[in-house]
Protein backbone atom coordinates (compact mmCIF):
# COMPACT_ATOMS: atom_id res chain seq x y z
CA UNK A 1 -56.80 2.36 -7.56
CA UNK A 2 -60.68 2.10 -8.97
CA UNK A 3 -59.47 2.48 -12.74
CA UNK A 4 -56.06 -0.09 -14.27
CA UNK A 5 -54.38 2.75 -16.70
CA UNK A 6 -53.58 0.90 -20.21
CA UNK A 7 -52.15 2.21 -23.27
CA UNK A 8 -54.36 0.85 -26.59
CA UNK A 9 -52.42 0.57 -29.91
CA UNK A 10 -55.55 0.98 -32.41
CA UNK A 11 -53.44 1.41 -35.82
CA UNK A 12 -55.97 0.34 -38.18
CA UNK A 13 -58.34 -1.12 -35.89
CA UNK A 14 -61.67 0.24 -36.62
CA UNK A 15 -63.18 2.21 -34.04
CA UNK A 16 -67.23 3.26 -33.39
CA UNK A 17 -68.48 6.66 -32.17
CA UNK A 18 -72.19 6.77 -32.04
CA UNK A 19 -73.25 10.77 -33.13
CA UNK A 20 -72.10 13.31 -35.47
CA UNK A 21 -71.74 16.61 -33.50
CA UNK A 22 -69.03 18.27 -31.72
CA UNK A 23 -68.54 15.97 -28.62
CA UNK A 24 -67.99 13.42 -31.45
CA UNK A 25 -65.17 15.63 -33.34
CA UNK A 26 -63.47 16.08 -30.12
CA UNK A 27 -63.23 12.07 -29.10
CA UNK A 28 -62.36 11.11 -33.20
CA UNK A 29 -59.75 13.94 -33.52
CA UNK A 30 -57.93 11.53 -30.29
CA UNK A 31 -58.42 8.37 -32.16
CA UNK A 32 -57.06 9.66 -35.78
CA UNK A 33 -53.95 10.65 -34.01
CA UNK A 34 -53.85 6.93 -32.62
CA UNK A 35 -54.09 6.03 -36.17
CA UNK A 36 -57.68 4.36 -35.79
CA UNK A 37 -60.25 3.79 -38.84
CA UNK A 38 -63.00 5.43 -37.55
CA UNK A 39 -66.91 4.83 -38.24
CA UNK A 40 -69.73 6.99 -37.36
CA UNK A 41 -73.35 6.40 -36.83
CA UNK A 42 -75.47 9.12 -36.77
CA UNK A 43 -78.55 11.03 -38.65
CA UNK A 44 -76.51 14.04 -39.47
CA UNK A 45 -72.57 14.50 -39.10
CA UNK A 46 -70.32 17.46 -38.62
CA UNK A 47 -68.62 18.57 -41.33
CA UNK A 48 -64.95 18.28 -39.65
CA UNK A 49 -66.01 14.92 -38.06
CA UNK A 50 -66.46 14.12 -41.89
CA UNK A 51 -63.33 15.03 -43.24
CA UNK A 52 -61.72 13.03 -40.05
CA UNK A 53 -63.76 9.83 -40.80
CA UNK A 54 -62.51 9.62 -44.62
CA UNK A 55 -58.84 10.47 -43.77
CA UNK A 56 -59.12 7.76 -41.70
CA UNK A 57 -60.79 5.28 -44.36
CA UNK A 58 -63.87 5.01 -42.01
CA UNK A 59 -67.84 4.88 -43.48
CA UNK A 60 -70.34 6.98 -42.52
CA UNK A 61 -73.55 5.15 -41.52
CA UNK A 62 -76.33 7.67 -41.63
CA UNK A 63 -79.00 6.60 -39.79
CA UNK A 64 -80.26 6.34 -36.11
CA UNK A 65 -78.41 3.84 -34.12
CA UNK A 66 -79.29 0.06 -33.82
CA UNK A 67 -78.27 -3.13 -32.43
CA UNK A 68 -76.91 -4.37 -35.45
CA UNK A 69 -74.54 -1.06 -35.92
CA UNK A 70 -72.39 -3.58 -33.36
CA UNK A 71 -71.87 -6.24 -35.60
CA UNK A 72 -68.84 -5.49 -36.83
CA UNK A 73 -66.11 -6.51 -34.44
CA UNK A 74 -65.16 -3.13 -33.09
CA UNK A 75 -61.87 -2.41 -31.51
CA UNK A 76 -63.59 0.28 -28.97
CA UNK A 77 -66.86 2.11 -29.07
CA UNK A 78 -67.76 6.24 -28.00
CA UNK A 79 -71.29 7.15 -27.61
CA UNK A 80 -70.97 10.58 -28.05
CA UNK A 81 -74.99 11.39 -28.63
CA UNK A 82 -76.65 14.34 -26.66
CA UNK A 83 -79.78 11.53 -25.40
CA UNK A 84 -79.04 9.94 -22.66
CA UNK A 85 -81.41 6.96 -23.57
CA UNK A 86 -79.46 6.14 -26.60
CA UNK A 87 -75.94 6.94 -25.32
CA UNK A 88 -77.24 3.92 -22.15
CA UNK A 89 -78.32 2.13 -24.72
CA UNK A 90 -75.30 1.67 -26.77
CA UNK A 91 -73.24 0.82 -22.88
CA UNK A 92 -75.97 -2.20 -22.21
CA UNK A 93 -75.36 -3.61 -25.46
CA UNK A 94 -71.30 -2.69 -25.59
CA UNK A 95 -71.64 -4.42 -22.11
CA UNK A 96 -73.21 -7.84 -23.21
CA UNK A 97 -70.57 -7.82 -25.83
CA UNK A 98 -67.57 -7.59 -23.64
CA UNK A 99 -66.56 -4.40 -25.76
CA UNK A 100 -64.96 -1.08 -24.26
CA UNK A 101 -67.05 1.31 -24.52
CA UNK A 102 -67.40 5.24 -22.69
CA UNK A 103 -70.08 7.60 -22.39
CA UNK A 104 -68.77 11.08 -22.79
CA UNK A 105 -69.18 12.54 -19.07
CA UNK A 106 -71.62 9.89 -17.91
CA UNK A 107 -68.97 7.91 -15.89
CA UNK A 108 -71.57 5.02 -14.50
CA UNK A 109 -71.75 3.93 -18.51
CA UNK A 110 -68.08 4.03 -18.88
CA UNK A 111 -65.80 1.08 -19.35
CA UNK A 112 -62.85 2.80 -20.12
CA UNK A 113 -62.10 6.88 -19.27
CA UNK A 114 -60.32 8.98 -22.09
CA UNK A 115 -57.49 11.03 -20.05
CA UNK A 116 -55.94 14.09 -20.30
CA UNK A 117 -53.02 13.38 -22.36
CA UNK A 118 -49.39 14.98 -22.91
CA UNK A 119 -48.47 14.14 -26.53
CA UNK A 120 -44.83 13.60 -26.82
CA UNK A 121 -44.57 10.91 -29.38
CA UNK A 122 -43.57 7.75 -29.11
CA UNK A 123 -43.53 9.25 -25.68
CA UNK A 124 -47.00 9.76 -24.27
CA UNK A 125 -48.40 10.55 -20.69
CA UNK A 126 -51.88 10.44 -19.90
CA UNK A 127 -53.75 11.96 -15.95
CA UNK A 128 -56.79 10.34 -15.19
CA UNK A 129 -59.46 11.00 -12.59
CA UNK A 130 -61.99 8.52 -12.97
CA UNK A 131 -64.17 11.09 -14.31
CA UNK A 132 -64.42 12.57 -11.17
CA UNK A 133 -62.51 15.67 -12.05
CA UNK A 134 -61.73 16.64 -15.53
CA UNK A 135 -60.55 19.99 -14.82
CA UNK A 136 -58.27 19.13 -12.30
CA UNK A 137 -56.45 16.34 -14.64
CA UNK A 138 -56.27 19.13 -17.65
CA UNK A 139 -54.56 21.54 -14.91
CA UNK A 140 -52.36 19.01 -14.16
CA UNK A 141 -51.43 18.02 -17.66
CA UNK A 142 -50.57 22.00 -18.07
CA UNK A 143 -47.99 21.56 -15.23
CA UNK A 144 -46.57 18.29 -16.79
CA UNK A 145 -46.49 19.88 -20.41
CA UNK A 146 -44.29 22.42 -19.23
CA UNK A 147 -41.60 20.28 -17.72
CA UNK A 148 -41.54 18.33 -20.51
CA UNK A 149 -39.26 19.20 -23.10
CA UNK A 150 -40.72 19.30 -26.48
CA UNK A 151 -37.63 17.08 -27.85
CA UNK A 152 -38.39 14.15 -25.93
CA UNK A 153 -40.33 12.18 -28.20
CA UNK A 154 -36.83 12.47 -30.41
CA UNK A 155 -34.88 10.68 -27.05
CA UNK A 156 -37.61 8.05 -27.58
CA UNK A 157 -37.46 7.47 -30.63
CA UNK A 158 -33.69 7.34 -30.33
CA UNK A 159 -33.70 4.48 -27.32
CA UNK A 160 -36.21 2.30 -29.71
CA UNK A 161 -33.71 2.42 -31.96
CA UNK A 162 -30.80 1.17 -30.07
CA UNK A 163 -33.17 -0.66 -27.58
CA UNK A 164 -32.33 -4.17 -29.47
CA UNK A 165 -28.04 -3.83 -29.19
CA UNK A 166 -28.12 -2.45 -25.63
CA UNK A 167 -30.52 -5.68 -24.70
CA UNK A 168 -28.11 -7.78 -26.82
CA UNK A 169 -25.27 -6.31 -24.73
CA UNK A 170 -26.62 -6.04 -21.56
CA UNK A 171 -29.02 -9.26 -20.99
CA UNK A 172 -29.66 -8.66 -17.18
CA UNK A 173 -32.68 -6.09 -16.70
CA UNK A 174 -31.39 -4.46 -13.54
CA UNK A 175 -28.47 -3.54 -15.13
CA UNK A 176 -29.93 -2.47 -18.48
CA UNK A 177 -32.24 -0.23 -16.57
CA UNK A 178 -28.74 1.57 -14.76
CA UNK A 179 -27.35 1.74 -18.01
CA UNK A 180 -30.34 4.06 -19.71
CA UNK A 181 -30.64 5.78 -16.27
CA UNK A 182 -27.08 6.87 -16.61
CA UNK A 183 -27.21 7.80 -20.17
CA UNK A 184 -30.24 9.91 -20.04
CA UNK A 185 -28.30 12.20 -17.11
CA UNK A 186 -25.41 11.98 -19.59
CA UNK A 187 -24.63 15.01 -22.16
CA UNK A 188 -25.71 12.41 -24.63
CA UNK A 189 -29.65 13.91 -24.47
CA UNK A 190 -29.04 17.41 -25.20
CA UNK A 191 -27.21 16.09 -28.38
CA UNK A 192 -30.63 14.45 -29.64
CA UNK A 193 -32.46 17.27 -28.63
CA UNK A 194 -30.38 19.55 -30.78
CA UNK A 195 -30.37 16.71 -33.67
CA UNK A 196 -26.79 15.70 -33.23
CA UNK A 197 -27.73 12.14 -33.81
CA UNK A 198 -24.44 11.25 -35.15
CA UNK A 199 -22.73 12.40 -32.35
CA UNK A 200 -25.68 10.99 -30.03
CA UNK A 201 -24.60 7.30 -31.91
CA UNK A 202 -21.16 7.95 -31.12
CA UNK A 203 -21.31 8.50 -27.35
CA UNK A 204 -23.91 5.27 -27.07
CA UNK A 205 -21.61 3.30 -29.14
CA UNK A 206 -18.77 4.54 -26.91
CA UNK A 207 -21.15 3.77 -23.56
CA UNK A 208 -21.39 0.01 -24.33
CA UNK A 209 -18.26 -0.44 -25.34
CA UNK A 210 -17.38 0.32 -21.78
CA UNK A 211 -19.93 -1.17 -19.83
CA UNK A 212 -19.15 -2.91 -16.97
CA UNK A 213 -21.94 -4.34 -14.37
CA UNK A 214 -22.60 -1.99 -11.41
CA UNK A 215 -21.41 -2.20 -8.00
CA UNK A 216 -24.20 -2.71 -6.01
CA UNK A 217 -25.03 0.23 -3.09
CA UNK A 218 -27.41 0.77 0.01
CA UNK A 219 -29.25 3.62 0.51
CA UNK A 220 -30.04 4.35 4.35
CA UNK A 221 -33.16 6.96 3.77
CA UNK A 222 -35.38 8.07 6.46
CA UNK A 223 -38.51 7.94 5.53
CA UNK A 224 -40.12 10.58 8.21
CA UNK A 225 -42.34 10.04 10.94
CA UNK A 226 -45.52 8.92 8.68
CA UNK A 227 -46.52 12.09 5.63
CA UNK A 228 -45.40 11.26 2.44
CA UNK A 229 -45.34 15.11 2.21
CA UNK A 230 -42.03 15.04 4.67
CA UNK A 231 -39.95 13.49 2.31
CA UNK A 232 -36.79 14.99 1.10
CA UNK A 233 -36.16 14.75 -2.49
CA UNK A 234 -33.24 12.73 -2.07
CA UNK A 235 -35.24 10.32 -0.93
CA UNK A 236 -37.74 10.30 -3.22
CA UNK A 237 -35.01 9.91 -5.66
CA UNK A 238 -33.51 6.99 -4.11
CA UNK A 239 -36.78 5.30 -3.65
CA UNK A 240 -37.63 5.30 -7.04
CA UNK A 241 -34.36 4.43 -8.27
CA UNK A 242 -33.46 1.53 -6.07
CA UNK A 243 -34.36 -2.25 -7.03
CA UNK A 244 -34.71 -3.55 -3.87
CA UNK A 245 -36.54 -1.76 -0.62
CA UNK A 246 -36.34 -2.95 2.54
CA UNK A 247 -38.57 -1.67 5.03
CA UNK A 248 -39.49 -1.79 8.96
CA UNK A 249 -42.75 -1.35 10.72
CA UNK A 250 -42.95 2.56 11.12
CA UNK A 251 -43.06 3.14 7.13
CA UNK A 252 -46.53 4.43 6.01
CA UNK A 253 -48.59 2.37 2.90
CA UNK A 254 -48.72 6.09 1.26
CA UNK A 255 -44.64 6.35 1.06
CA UNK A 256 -44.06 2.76 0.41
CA UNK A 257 -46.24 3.18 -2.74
CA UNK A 258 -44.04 5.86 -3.97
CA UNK A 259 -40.98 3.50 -4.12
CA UNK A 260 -40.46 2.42 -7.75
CA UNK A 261 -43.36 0.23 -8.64
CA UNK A 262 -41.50 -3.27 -9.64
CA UNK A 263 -38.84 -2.73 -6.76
CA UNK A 264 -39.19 -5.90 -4.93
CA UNK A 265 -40.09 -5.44 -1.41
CA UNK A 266 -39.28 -6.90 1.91
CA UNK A 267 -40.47 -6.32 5.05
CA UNK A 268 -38.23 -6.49 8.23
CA UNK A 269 -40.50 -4.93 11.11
CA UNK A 270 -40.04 -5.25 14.38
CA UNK A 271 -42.65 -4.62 16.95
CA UNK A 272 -42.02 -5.27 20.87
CA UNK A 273 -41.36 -8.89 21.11
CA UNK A 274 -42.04 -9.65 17.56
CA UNK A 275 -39.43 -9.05 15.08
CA UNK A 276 -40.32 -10.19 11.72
CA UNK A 277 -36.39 -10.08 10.74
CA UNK A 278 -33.77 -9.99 13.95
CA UNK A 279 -31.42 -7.02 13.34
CA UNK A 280 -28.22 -9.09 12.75
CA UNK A 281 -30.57 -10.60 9.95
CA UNK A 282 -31.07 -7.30 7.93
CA UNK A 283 -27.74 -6.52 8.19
CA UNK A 284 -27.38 -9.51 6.39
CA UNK A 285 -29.93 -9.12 3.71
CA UNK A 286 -28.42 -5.40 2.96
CA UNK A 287 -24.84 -7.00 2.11
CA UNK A 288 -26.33 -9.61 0.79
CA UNK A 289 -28.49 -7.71 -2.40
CA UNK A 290 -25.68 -5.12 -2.50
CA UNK A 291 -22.98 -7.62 -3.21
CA UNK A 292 -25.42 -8.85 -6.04
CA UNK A 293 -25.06 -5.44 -7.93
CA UNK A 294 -28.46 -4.40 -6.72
CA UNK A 295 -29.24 -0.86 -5.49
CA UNK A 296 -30.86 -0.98 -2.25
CA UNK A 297 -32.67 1.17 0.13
CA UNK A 298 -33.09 0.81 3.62
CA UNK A 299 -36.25 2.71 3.95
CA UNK A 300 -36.54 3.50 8.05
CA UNK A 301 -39.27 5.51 10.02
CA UNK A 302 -38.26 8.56 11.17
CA UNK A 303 -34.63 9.51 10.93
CA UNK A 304 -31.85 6.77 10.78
CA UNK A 305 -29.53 8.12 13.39
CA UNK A 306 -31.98 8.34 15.74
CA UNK A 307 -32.84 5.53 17.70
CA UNK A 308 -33.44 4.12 13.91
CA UNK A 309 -30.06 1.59 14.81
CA UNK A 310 -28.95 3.09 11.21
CA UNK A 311 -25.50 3.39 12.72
CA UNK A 312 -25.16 -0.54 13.69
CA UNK A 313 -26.30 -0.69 9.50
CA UNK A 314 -23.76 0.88 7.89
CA UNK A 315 -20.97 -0.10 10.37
CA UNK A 316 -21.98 -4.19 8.69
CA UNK A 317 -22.15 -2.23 4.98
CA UNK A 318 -18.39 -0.34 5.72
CA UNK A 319 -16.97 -3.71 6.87
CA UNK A 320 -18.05 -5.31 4.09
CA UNK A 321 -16.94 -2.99 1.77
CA UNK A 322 -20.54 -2.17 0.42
CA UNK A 323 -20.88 1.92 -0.52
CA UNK A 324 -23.79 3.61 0.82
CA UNK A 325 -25.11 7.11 1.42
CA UNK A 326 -27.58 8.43 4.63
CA UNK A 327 -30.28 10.34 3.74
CA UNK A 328 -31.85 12.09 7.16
CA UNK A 329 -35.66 12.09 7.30
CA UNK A 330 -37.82 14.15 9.81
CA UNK A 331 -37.54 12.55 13.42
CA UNK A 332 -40.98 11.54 14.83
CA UNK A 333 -40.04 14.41 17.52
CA UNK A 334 -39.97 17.27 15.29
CA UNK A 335 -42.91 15.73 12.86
CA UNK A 336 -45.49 15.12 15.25
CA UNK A 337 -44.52 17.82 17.52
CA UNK A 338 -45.13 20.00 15.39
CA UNK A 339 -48.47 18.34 13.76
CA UNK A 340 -49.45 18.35 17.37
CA UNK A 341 -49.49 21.94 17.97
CA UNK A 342 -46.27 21.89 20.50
CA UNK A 343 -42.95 23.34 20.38
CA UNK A 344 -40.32 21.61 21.68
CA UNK A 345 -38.34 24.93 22.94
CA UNK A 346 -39.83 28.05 23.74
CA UNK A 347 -38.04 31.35 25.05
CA UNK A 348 -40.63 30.89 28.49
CA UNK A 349 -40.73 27.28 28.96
CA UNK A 350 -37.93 24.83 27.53
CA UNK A 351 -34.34 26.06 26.70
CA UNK A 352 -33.29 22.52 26.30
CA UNK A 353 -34.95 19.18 24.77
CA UNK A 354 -33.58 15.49 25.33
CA UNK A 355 -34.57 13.05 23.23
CA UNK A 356 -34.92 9.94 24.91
CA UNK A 357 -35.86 5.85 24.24
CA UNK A 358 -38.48 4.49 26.10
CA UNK A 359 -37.64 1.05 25.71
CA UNK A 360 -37.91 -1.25 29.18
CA UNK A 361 -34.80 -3.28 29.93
CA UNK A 362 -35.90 -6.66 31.75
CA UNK A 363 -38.87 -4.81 33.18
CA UNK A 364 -37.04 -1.77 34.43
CA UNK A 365 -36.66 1.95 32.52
CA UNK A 366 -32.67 2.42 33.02
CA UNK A 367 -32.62 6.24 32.76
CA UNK A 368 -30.45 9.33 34.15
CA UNK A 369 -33.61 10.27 36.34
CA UNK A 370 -32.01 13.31 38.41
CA UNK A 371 -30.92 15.09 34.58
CA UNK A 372 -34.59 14.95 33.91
CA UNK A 373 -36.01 16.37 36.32
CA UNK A 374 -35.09 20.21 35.35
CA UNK A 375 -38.21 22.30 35.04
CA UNK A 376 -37.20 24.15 32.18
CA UNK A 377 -36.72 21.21 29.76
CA UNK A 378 -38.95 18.61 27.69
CA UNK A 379 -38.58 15.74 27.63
CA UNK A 380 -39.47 13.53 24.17
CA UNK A 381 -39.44 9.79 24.42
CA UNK A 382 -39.56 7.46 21.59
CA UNK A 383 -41.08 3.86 22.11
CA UNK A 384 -42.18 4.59 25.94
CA UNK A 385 -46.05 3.54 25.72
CA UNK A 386 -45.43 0.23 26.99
CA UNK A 387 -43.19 1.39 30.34
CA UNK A 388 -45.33 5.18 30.80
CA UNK A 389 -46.19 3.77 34.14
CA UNK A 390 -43.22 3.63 35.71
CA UNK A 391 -41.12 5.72 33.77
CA UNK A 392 -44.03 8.58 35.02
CA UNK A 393 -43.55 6.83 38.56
CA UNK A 394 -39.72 7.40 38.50
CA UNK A 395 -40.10 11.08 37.19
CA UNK A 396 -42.38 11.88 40.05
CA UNK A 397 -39.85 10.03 42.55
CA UNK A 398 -36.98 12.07 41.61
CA UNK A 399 -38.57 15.31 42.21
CA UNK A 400 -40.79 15.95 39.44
CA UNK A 401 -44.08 17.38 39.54
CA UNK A 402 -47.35 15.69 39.16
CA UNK A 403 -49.07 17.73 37.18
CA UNK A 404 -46.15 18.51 34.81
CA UNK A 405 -48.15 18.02 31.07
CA UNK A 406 -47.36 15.07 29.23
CA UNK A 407 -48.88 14.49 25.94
CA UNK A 408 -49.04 11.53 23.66
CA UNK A 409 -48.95 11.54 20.11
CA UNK A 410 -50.46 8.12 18.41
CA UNK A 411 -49.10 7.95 15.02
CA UNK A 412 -48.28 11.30 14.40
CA UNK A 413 -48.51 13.08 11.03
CA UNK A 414 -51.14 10.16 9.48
CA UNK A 415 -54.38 10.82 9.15
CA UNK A 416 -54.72 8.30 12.02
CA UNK A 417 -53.24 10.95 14.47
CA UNK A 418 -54.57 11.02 18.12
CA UNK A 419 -53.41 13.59 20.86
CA UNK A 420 -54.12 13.13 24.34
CA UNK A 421 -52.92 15.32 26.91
CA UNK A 422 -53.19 14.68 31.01
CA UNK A 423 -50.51 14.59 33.61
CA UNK A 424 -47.42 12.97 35.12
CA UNK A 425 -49.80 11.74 37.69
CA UNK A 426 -52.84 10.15 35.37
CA UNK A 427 -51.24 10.16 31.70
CA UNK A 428 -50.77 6.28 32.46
CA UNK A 429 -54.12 5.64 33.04
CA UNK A 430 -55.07 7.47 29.84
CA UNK A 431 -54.15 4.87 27.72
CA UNK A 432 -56.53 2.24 27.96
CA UNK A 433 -59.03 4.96 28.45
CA UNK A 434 -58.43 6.20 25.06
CA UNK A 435 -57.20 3.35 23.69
CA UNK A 436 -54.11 5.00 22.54
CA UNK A 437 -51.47 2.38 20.01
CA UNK A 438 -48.09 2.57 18.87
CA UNK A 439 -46.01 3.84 17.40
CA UNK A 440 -46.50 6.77 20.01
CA UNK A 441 -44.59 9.60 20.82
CA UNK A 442 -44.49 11.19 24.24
CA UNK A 443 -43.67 14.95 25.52
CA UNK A 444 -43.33 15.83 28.75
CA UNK A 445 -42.93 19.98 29.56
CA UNK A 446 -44.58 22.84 29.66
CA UNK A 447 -44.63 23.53 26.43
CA UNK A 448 -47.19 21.07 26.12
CA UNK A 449 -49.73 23.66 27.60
CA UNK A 450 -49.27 25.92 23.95
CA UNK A 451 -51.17 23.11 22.43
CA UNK A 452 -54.68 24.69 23.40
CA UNK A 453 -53.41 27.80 21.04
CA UNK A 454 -51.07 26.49 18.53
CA UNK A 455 -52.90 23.03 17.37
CA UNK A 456 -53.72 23.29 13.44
CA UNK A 457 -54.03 19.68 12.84
């Protein structure tokens, strides 16, 4: 994040914008909304920038700008001039003064941007782009506007006023947060859009009256193989709703930043021979945080139920009583698969797929060898980078061919992805060669040929 996104209150603080044109009018019509007394310094003014500055109880300095135009302790300060010389100089002196100051659309002599902004007040919301792209922030604050209804700033207004008896009544954060959640997907905001405040007053009245502290509840959401594209909106939902996420290993930086921002966060990943948190540990720590009222999601890689041990999870949760709900994600076969360029089935080459886990038990792959070896099938196994060797040795020993395809898929979907493709006989060797790391995906088939046509990633 290159820019921290604050909200100024600047009611009667007294504001500066060096020039009097149109660029001016523009930045002072902003900052008369926000209630600012506004000054100008400039040789000539615009007539509307005028009328702005004296409804605001601002002066009008006419006169080129000088160093001492900053000695008044200004709030914030807009050069707004169309010279380039006197808009830098107004930054290098802002700067030595520790005051905020921005150069309309010169973004190295900006110390704060001005955003595109959705005006729903009390409520506002504001898209920002570092200056980098205007246009694309205004398109996007067209898309917001119009899911926004137009009554919101009335549901605002409404909360601030009951804000004080609802903290009064409910003291613990977590829960106060459940309880406005709840009423804002209550019938309660359609009566202040329509105005029915005393109604409205009547069904919040009625809500605390019967409070009573949540139960707490787990969420078990796949969080797909690595894409924060592939995530359902359930989960999305969930993630931003929940006040604790734990997560393993396999979740991506980009998804764990969509969880909701002041969640608090704990990390239980396991690697081979390294497990941050042993499993009979997290099954712990999810009973634990539900049992304190606290919603929880178990955010997984991939899809729960598969190999993601999310049925040993909520087998601990049932026991103890603890609700939950599954949410599936997209299962590193299907994701990076199909990132990958290769189908799983195909009418000519696989009428069946097994999904199968790599993992070595004390040295050894223990799988049904003679069921894989079928030449119309592929094969997909999770966690097998460490034991390719001889799980490709035991494969050929059985009966299959050498030169079946095998491909490998190094974190799939990412922008990290590598594919390498080679043989039963030499896919082993490939690793080192290309220096391939987990987590890693592997297909055996045919249908790992199609990738020379059907690769779009």
């Amino acid at each position: 994040m290159e820019i921290f996104p604050i909200s100024l209150k600047l009611q009667q603080q007294r504001c500066l914008i060096v020039g009097g044109g149109h660029i001016a009018y523009r930045k002072a019509i902003l900052l008369h909304k926000a209630g600012a007394i506004i000054d100008v310094v400039a040789p000539e003014i615009d007539e509307n920038l005028l009328e702005i500055v004296h409804k605001s109880t601002g002066k009008f300095l006419q006169h080129a700008f000088v160093e001492t135009d900053l000695e008044h302790p200004y709030r914030l300060v807009i050069a707004a001039t169309n010279q380039p010389k006197v808009n830098h100089l107004v930054f290098d002196l802002c700067e030595q003064r520790n005051l905020l100051v921005n150069s309309v659309d010169d973004i190295p002599h900006c110390r704060f941007m001005v955003p595109a902004i959705i005006d729903r007040s009390p409520l506002v919301v504001s898209v920002a782009s570092n200056g980098t792209s205007p246009v694309l922030s205004r398109q996007l604050r067209t898309q917001i506007e119009s899911l926004l209804p137009h009554s919101l700033g009335k549901l605002a207004q409404f909360s601030g006023h009951w804000r004080k008896a609802v903290k009064e009544k409910i003291p613990n954060p977590d829960q106060r947060r459940v309880f406005w959640e709840e009423l804002y997907a209550s019938p309660l905001k359609e009566q202040v859009f329509n105005d029915n405040l005393e109604k409205a007053n009547q069904m919040l009245q009625q809500a605390l009256a019967e409070w009573t502290a949540p139960k707490g509840e787990v969420y078990l959401v796949g969080a797909g193989p690595g894409d924060p594209e592939l995530l359902t909106l359930k989960a999305l939902r969930l993630m931003q709703q929940a006040d604790v996420v734990i997560y393993d290993r396999l979740v991506s930086p980009p998804i764990l930043d969509l969880c909701r921002r002041d969640a608090e966060k704990v990390y239980v990943g396991k690697a081979r021979s390294n497990h941050s948190v042993p499993q009979d540990g997290i099954n712990a720590l999810l009973v634990e945080y539900a049992q304190q009222g606290k919603r929880v999601c178990r955010l997984k890689g991939g899809d729960p139920f598969i190999f993601g041990r999310g049925g040993e999870e909520i087998q601990e949760l049932f026991a103890a009583g603890v609700p939950f709900q599954v949410v599936p994600g997209i299962t590193a076969a299907s994701g990076c698969s199909a990132y990958a360029g290769i189908p799983l089935t195909h009418r000519d080459y696989a009428q069946s797929v097994r999904f199968l886990t790599g993992h070595l038990k004390e040295g050894s792959p223990e799988l049904p060898w003679d069921e894989l070896v079928y030449e119309n099938q592929t094969l997909v196994l999770y966690m097998g980078l460490v034991g390719l060797e001889k799980i490709s040795q035991q494969l050929i020993a059985h009966g299959q061919r050498p030169d079946m395809p095998v491909a490998l898929i190094s974190k799939g979907t990412t922008p990290d992805q590598k594919v390498v493709v080679g043989t039963l006989a030499d896919i082993a060797s490939k690793v080192t060669e290309y220096q391939i790391q987990a987590p890693t995906l592997t297909i055996i088939g045919e249908v790992v040929h199609l990738r020379e046509q059907l690769q779009w990633q």
